[in-house]
Structure formats: structure tokens, C-alpha cells
N, C-alpha and C. Protein backbone atom coordinates (compact mmCIF):
# COMPACT_ATOMS: atom_id res chain seq x y z
N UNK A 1 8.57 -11.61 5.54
CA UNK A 1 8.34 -11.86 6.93
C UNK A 1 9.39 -11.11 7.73
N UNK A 2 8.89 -9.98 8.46
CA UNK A 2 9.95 -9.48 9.17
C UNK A 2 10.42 -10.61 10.52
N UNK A 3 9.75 -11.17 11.15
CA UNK A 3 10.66 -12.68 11.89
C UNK A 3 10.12 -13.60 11.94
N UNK A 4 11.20 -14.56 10.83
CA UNK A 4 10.92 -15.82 10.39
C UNK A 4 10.77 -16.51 11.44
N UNK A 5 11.18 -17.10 12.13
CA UNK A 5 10.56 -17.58 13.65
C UNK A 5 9.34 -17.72 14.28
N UNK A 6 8.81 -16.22 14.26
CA UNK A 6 7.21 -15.79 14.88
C UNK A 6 6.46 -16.40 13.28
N UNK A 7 6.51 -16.46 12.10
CA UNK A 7 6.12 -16.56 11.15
C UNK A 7 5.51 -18.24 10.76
N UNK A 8 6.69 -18.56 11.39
CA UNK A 8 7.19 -20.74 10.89
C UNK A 8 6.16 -21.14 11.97
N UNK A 9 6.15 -20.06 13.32
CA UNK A 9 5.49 -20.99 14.29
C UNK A 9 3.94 -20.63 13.86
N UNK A 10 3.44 -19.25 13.76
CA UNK A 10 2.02 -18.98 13.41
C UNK A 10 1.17 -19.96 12.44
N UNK A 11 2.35 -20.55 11.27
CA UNK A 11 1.83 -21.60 10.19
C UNK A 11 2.11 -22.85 10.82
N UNK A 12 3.14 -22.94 11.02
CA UNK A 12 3.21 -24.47 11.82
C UNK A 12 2.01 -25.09 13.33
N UNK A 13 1.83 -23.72 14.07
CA UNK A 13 1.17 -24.19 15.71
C UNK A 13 -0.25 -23.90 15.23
N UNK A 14 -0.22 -22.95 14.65
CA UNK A 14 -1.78 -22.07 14.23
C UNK A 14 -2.81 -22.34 13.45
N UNK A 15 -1.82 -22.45 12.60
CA UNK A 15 -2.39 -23.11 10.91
C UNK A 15 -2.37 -24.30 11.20
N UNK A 16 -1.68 -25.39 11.64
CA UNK A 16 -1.17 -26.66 11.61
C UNK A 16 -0.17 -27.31 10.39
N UNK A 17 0.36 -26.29 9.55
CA UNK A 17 1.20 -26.57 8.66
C UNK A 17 2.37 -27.27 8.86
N UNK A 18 2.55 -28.35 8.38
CA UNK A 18 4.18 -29.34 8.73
C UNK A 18 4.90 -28.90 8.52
N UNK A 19 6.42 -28.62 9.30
CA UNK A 19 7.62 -27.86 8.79
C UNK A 19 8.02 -28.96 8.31
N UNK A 20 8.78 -27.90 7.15
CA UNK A 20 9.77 -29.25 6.16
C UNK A 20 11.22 -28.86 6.89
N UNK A 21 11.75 -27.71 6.62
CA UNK A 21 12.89 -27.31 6.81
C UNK A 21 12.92 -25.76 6.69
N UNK A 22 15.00 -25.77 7.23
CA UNK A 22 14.81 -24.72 7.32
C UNK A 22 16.10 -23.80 6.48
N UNK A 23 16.06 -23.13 5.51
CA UNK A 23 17.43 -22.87 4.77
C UNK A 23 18.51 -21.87 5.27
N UNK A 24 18.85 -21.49 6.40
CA UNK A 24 19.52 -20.01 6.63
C UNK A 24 20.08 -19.27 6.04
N UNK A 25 19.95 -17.92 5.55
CA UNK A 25 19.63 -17.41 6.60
C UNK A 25 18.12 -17.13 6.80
N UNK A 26 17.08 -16.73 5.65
CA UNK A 26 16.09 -16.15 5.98
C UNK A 26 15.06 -16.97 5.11
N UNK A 27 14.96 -18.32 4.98
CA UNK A 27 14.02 -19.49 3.97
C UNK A 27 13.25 -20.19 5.13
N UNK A 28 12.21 -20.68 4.84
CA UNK A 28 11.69 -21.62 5.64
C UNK A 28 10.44 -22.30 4.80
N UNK A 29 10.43 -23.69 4.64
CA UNK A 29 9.60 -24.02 4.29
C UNK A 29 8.51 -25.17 5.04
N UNK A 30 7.56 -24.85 4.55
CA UNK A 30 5.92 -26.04 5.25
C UNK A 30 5.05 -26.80 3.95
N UNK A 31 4.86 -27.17 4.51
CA UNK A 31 3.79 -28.03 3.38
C UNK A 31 2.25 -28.22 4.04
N UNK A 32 1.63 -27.56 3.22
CA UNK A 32 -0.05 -27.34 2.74
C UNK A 32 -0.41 -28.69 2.10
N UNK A 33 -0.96 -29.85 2.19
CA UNK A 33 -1.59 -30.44 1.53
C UNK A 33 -0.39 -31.00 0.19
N UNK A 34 -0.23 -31.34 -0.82
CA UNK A 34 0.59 -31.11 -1.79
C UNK A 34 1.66 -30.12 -2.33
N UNK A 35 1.13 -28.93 -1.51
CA UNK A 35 1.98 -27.94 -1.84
C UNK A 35 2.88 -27.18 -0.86
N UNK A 36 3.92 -26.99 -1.24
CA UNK A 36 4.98 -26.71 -0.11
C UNK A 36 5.00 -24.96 -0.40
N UNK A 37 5.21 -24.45 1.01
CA UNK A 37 4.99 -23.01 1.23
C UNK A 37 6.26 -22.50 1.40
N UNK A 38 6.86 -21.74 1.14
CA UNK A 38 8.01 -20.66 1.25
C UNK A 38 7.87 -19.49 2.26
N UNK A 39 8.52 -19.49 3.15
CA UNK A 39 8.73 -17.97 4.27
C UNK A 39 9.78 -17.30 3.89
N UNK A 40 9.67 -16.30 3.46
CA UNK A 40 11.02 -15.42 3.52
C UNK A 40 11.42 -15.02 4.05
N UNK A 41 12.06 -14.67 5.77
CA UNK A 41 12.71 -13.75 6.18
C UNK A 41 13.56 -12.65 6.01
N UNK A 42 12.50 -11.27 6.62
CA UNK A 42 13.53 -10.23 6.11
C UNK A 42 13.20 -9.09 7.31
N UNK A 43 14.20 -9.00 8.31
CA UNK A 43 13.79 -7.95 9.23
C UNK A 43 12.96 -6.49 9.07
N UNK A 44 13.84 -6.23 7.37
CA UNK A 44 13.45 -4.88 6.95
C UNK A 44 12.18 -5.39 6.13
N UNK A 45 11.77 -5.69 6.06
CA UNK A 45 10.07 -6.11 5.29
C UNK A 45 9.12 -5.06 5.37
N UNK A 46 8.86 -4.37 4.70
CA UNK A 46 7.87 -3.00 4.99
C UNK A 46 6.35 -4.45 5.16
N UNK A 47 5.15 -3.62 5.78
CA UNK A 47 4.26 -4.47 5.70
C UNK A 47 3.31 -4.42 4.20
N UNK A 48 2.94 -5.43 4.47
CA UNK A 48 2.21 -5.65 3.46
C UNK A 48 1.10 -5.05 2.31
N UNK A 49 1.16 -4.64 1.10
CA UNK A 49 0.59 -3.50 0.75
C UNK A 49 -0.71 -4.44 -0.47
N UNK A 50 -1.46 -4.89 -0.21
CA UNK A 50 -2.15 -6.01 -1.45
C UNK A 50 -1.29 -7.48 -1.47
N UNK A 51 -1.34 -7.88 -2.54
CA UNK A 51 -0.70 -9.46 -3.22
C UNK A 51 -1.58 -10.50 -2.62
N UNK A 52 -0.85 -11.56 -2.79
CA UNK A 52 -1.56 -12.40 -3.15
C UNK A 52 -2.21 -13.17 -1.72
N UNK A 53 -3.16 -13.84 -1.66
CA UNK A 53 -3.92 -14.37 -0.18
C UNK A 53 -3.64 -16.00 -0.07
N UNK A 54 -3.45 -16.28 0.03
CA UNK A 54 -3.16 -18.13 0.46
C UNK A 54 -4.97 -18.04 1.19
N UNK A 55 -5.71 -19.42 0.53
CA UNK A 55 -6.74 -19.76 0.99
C UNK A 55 -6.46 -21.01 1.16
N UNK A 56 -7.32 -21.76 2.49
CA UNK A 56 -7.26 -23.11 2.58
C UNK A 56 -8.25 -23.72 2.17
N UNK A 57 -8.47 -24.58 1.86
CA UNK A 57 -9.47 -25.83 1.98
C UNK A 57 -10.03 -26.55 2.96
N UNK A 58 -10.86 -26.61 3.98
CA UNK A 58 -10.90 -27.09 5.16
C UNK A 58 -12.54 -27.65 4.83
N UNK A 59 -12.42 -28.88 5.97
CA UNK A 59 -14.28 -29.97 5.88
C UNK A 59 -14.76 -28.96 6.66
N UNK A 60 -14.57 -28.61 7.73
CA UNK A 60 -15.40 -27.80 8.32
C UNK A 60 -15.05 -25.98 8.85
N UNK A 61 -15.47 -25.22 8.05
CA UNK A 61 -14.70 -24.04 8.36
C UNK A 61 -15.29 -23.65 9.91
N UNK A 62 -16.46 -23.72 10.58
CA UNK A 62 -16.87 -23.10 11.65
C UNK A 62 -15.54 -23.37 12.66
N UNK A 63 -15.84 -25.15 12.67
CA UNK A 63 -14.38 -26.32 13.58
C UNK A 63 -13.29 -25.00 13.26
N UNK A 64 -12.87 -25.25 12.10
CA UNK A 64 -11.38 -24.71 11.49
C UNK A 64 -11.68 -23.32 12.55
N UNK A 65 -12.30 -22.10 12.06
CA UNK A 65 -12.15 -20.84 12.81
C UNK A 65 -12.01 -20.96 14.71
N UNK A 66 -12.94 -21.95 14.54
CA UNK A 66 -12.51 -22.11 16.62
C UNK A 66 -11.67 -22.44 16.99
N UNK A 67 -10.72 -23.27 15.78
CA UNK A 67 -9.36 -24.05 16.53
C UNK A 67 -8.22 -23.35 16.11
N UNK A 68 -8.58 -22.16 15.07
CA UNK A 68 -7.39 -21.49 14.89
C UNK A 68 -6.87 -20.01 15.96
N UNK A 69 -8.52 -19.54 16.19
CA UNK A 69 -8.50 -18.54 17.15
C UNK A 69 -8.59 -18.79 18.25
N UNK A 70 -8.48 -20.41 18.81
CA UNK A 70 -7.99 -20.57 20.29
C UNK A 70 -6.62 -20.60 20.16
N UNK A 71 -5.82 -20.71 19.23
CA UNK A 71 -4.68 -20.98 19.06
C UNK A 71 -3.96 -18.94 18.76
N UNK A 72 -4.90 -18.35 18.98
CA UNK A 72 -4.26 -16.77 18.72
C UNK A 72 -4.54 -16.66 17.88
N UNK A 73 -4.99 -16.65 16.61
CA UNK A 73 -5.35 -15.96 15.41
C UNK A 73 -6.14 -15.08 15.27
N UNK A 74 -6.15 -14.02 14.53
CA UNK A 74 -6.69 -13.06 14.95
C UNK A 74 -8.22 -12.85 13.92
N UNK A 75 -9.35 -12.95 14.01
CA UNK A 75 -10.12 -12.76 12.94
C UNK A 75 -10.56 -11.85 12.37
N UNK A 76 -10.37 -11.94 11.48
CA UNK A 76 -10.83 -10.07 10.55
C UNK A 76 -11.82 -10.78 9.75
N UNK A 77 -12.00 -11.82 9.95
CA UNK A 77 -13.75 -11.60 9.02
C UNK A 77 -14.53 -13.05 9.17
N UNK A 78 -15.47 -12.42 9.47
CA UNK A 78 -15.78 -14.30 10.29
C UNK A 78 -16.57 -15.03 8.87
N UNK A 79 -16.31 -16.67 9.05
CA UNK A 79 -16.80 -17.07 7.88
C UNK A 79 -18.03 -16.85 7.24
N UNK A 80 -18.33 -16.49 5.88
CA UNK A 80 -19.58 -17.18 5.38
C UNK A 80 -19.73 -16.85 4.46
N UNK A 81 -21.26 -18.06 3.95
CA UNK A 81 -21.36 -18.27 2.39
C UNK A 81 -21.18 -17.19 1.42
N UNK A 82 -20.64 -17.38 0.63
CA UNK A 82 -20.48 -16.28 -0.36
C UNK A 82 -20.84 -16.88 -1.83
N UNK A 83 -20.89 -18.03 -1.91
CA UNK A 83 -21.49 -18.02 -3.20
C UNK A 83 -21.72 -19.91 -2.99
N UNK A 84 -22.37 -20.00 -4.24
CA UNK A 84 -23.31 -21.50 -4.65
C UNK A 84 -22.27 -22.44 -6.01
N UNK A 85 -21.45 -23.06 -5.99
CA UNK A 85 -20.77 -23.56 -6.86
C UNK A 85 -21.07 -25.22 -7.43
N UNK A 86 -21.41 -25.84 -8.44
CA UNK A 86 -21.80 -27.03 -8.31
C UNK A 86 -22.65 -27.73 -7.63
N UNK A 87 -23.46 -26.93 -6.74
CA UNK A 87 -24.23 -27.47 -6.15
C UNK A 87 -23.78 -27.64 -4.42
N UNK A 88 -22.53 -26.83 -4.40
CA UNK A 88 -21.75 -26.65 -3.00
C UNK A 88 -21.72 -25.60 -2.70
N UNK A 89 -21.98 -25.17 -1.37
CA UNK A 89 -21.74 -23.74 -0.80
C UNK A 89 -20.24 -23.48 -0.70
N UNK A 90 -20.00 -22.02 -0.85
CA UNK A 90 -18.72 -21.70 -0.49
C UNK A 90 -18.38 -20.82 -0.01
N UNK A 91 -17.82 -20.80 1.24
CA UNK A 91 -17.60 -20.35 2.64
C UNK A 91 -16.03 -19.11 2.46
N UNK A 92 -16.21 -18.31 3.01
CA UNK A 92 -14.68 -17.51 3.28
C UNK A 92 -14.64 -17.14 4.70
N UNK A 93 -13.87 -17.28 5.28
CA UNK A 93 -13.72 -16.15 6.76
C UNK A 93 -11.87 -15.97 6.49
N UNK A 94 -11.48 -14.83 7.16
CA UNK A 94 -10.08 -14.28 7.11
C UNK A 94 -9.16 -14.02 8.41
N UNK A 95 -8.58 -14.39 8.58
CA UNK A 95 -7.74 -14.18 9.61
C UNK A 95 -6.04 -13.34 8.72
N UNK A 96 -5.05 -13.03 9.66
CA UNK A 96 -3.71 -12.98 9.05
C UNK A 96 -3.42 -13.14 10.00
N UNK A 97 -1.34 -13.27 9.10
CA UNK A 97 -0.37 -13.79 9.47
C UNK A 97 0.44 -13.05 10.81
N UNK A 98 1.32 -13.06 11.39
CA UNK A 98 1.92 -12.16 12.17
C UNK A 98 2.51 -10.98 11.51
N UNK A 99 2.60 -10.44 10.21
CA UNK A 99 3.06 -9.58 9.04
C UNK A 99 1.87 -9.22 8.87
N UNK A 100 0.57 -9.33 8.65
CA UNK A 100 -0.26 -8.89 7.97
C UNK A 100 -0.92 -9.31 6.89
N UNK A 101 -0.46 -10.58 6.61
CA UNK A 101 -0.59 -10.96 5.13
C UNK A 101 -2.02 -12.05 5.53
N UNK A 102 -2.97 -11.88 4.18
CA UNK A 102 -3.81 -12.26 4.86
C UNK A 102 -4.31 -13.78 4.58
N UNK A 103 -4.75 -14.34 5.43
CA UNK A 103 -5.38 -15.91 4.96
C UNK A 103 -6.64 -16.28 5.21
N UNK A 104 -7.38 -16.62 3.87
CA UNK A 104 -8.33 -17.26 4.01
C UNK A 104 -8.84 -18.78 4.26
């Protein structure tokens, strides 16, 4: 994350992710559901070239996409079905982070 700051708030205000804390100089962590998320701060951070995507889980993705992109998020791919699992549809749409990194 080139600034941890713009980063904590995009997951925390955007996402709605709970801040846990914060380690200085360049740590920050949130918590997803059970799982707690790591920010790294690093001014010099080249952007992002592939790796890995953080996807959420959400009841309603349409809700989810309207309340994230009133909140500024930017959408690069609007949701939908992509495949039939158990007898459940399963939905993707993509937005990213203030870095580039992307979330589904």
C-alpha cells in the first residue's frame, strides 16, 4: 500500500471492514468476518502486477455494489452469475483498492 491511511479508510468506510489496530510504522490491521486482514504500508510500492484477489461473501451482491460505489468505489466489473454450485448461483462483480489491488 503506497498510503496506509487512504488504504485503512477505503476497507474500513468502503468495504465496512472493522479496524483492529494499528502497528507503526507501516501495519494495519481489520477484520473480515473471522479473518483478520493485514495492510502494509510502503510509500515506494510499485503497483500492483497479478497476486492474489480478496473476495467477499455478501447476502446480497446487487445491495453490496450500490453501497460500496456510493461510498467511491470504483467498478471494474459489474456483478454476475458466473456459475451454478450446489444448487446456488454464484455471483462476481470487481471493484479495487486505492493501489489497484483488486476485490471481489
Amino acid at each position: 500500500m503506497r498510503d496506509l491511511d487512504r488504504a485503512v479508510a477505503f476497507y474500513r468506510d468502503v468495504l465496512g471492514l472493522t479496524f483492529l489496530f494499528s502497528a507503526p510504522p507501516s501495519l494495519a490491521f481489520l477484520k473480515c468476518g473471522p479473518t483478520r486482514v493485514m495492510l502494509n504500508g510502503n510509500p515506494q510500492a510499485a503497483p500492483p502486477a497479478g497476486g492474489p484477489i480478496l473476495y467477499y461473501a455478501v447476502a446480497d451482491i446487487q445491495a453490496a455494489f450500490a453501497a460500496i460505489t456510493a461510498k467511491g468505489a470504483p467498478i471494474k466489473e459489474a456483478p454476475k452469475a458466473i456459475a451454478t454450485v450446489g444448487g446456488r448461483e454464484v455471483w462476481l462483480g470487481f471493484t479495487e483498492d486505492p493501489d489497484g489491488h483488486a476485490v471481489g
